[in-house]
C-alpha atoms as a PDB file:
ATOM      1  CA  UNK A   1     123.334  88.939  85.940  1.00  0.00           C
ATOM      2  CA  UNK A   2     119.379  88.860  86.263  1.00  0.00           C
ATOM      3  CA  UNK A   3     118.607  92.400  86.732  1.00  0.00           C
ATOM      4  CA  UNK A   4     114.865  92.697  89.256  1.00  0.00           C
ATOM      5  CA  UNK A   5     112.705  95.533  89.101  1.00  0.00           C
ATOM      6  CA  UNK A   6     109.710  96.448  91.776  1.00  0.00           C
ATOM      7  CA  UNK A   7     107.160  98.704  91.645  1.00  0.00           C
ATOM      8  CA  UNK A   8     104.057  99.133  93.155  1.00  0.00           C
ATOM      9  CA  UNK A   9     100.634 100.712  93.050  1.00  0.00           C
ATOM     10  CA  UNK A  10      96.969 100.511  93.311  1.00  0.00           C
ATOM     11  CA  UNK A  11      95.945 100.019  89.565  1.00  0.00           C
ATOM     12  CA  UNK A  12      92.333 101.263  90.079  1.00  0.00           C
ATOM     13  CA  UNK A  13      90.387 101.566  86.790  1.00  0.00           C
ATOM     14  CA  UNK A  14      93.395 100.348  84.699  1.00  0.00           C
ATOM     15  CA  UNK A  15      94.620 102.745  82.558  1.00  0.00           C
ATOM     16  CA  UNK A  16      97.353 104.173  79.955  1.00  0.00           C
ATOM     17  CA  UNK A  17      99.299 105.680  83.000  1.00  0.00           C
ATOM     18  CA  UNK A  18      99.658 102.386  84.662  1.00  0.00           C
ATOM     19  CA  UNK A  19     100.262 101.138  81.383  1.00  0.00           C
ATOM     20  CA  UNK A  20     103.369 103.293  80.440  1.00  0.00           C
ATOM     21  CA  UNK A  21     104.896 102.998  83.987  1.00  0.00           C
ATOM     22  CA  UNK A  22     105.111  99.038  83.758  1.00  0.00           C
ATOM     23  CA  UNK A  23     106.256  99.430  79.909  1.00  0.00           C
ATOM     24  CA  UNK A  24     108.746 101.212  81.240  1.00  0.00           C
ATOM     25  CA  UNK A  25     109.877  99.764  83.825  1.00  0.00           C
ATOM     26  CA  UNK A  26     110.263  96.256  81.759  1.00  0.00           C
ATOM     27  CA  UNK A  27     113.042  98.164  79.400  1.00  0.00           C
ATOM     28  CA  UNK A  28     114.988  98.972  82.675  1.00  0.00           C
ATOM     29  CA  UNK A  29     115.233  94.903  84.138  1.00  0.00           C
ATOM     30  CA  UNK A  30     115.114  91.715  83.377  1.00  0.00           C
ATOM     31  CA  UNK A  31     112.267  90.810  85.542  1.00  0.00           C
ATOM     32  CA  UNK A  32     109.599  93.229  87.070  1.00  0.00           C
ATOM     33  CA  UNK A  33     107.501  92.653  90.061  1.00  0.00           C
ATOM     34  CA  UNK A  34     104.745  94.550  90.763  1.00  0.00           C
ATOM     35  CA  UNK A  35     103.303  95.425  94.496  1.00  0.00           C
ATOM     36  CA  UNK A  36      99.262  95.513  94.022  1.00  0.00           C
ATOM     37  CA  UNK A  37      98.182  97.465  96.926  1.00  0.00           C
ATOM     38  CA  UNK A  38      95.738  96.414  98.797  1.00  0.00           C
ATOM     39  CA  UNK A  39      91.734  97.677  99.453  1.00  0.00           C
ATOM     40  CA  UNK A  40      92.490  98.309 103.192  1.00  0.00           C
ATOM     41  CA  UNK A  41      95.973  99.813 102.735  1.00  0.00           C
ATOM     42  CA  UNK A  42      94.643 102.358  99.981  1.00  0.00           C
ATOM     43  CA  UNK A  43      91.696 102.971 102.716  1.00  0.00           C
ATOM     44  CA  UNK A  44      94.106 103.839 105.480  1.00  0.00           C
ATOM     45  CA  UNK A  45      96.562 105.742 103.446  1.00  0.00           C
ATOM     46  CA  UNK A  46      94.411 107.807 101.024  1.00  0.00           C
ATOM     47  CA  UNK A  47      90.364 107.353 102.665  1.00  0.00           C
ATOM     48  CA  UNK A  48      89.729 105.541  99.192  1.00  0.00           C
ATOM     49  CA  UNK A  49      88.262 102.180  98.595  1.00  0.00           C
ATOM     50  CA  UNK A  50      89.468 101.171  94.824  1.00  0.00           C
ATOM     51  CA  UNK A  51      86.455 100.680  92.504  1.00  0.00           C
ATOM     52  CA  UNK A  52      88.156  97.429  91.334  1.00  0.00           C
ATOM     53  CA  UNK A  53      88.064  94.569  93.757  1.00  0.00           C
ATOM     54  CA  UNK A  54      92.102  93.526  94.999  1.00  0.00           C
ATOM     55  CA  UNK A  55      91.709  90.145  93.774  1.00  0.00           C
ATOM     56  CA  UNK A  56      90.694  91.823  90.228  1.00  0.00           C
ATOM     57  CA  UNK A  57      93.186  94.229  90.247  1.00  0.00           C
ATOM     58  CA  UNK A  58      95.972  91.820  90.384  1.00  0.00           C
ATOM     59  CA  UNK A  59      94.286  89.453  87.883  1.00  0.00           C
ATOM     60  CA  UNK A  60      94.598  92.443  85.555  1.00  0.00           C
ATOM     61  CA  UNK A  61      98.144  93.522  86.490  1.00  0.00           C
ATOM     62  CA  UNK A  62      99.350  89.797  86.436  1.00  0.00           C
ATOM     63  CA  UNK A  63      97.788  89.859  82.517  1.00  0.00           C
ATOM     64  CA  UNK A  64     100.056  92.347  81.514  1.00  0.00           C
ATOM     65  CA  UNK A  65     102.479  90.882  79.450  1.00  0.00           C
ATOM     66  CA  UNK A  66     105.366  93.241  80.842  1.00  0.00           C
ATOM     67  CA  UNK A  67     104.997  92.017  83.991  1.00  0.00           C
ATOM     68  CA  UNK A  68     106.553  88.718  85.468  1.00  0.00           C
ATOM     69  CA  UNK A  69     105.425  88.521  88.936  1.00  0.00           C
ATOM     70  CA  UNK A  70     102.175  90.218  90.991  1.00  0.00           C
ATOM     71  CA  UNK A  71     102.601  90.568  94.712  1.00  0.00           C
ATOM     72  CA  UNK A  72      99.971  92.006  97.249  1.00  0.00           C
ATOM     73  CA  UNK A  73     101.621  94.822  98.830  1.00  0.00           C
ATOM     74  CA  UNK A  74      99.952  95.157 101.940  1.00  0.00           C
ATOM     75  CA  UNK A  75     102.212  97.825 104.173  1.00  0.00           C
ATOM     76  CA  UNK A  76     104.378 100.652 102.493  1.00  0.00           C
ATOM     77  CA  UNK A  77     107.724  99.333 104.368  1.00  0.00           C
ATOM     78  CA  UNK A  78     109.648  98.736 100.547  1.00  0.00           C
ATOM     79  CA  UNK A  79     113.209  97.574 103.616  1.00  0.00           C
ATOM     80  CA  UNK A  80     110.646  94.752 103.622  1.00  0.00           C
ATOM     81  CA  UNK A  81     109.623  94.596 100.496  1.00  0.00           C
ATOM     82  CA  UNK A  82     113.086  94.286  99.485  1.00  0.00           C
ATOM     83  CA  UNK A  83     113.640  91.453 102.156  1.00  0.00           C
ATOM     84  CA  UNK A  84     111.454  89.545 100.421  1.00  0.00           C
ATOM     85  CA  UNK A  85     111.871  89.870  97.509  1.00  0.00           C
ATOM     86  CA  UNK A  86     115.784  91.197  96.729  1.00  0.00           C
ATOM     87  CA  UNK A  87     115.082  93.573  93.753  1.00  0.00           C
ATOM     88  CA  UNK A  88     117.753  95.757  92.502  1.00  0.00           C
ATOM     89  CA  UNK A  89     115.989  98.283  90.882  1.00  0.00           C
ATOM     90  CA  UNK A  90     112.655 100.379  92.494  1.00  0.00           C
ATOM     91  CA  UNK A  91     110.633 102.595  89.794  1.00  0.00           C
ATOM     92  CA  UNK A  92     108.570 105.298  91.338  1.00  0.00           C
ATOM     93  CA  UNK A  93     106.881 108.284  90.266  1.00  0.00           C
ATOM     94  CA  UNK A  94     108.487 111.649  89.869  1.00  0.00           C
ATOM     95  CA  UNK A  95     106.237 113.053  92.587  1.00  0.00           C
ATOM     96  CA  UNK A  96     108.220 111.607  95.020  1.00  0.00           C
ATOM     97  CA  UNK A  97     111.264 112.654  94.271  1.00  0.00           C
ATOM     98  CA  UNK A  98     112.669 114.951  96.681  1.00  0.00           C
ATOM     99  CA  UNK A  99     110.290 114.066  99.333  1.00  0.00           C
ATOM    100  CA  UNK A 100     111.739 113.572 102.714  1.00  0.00           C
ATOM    101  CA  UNK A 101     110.182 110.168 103.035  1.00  0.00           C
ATOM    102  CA  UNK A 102     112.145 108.841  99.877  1.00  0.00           C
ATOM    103  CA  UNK A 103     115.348 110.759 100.319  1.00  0.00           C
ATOM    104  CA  UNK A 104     115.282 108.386 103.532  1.00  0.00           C
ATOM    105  CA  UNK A 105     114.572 105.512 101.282  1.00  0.00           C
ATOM    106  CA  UNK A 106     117.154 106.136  98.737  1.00  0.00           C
ATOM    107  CA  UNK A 107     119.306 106.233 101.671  1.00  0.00           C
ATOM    108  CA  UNK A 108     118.419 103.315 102.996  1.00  0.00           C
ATOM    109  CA  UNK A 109     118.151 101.580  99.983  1.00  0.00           C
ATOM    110  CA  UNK A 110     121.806 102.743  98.228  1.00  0.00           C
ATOM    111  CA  UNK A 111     123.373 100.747 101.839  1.00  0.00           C
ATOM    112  CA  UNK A 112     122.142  97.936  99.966  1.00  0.00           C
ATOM    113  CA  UNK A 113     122.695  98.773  96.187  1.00  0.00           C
ATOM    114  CA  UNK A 114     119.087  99.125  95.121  1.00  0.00           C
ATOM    115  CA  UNK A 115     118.746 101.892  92.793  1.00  0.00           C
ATOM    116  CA  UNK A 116     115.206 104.060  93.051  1.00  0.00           C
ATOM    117  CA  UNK A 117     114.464 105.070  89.081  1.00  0.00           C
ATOM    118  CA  UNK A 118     111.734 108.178  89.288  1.00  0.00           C
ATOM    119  CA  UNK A 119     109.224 108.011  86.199  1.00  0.00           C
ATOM    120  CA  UNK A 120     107.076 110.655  84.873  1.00  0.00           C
ATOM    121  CA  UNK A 121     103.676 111.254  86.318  1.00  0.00           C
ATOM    122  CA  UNK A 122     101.095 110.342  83.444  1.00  0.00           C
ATOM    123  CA  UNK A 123      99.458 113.957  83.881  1.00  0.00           C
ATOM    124  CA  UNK A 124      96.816 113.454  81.205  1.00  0.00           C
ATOM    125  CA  UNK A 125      95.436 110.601  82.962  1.00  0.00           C
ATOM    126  CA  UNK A 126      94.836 109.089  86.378  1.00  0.00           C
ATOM    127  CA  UNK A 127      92.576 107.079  88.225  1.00  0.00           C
ATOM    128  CA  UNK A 128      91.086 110.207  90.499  1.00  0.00           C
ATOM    129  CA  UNK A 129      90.289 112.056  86.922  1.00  0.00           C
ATOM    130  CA  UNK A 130      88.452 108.794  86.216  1.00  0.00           C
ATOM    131  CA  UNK A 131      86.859 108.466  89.063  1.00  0.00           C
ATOM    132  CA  UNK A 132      85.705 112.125  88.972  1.00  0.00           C
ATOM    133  CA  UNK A 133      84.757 111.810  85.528  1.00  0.00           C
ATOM    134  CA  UNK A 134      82.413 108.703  86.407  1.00  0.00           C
ATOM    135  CA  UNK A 135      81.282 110.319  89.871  1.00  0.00           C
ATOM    136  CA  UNK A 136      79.934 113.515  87.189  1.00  0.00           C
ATOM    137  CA  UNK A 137      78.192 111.395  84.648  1.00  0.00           C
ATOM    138  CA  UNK A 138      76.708 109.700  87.327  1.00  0.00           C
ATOM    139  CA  UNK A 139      74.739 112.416  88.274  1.00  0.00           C
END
């Protein structure tokens, strides 16, 4: 049987981090999807417009060649994501785990045999270090 994986993100500045987590993910199903947040979701949850234009960012994600499917993800409710869409797997970042928000989601999710996977944060690198980094040679 076809195994789906989701994830999701914002995929501002593209970057080895974003890289690794979809490389990753690919080993662990048969077909990934990937959630592109959008600019006024990213506004209302984190006060940051992405440098990269949406329609951009999922040209880029949808170019990666472990990735089988782009979707705009355009809310942070992953019982409708999963509605949709009928994954079986959800890969996340290790930063979550724990966090009362996703214990309620694994909960809610194992009721319908999705598993949640937690990946590594990419501490090296990340789109607010590059951001930072450009805001500082910009001055």
């Amino acid at each position: 049987m076809k195994k789906i994986g989701y994830t999701t993100g914002v995929f501002d500045m593209f970057h080895i981090g974003h890289l690794n987590v979809l490389k990753r993910a690919r080993l662990e199903c048969d077909y990934l999807i990937v959630g592109v947040t959008s600019d006024e979701l990213s506004m209302s949850a984190k006060n940051k417009k992405p440098i990269i234009p949406f329609n951009e960012r999922m040209d880029i994600v949808e170019a990666i060649k472990f990735v089988d499917e782009v979707v705009p993800q355009t809310n942070y409710d992953k019982m409708e994501a999963w509605n949709n869409l009928k994954f079986d797997l959800m890969f996340v970042g290790d930063d979550w785990k724990g966090t009362e928000k996703w214990n309620q989601i694994e909960k809610e999710f194992g009721e319908v045999g999705v598993e949640i996977m937690y990946f590594p944060y990419t501490t090296h690198t990340s789109s607010t270090i590059l951001r930072q980094a450009l805001g500082d040679l910009a001055k």
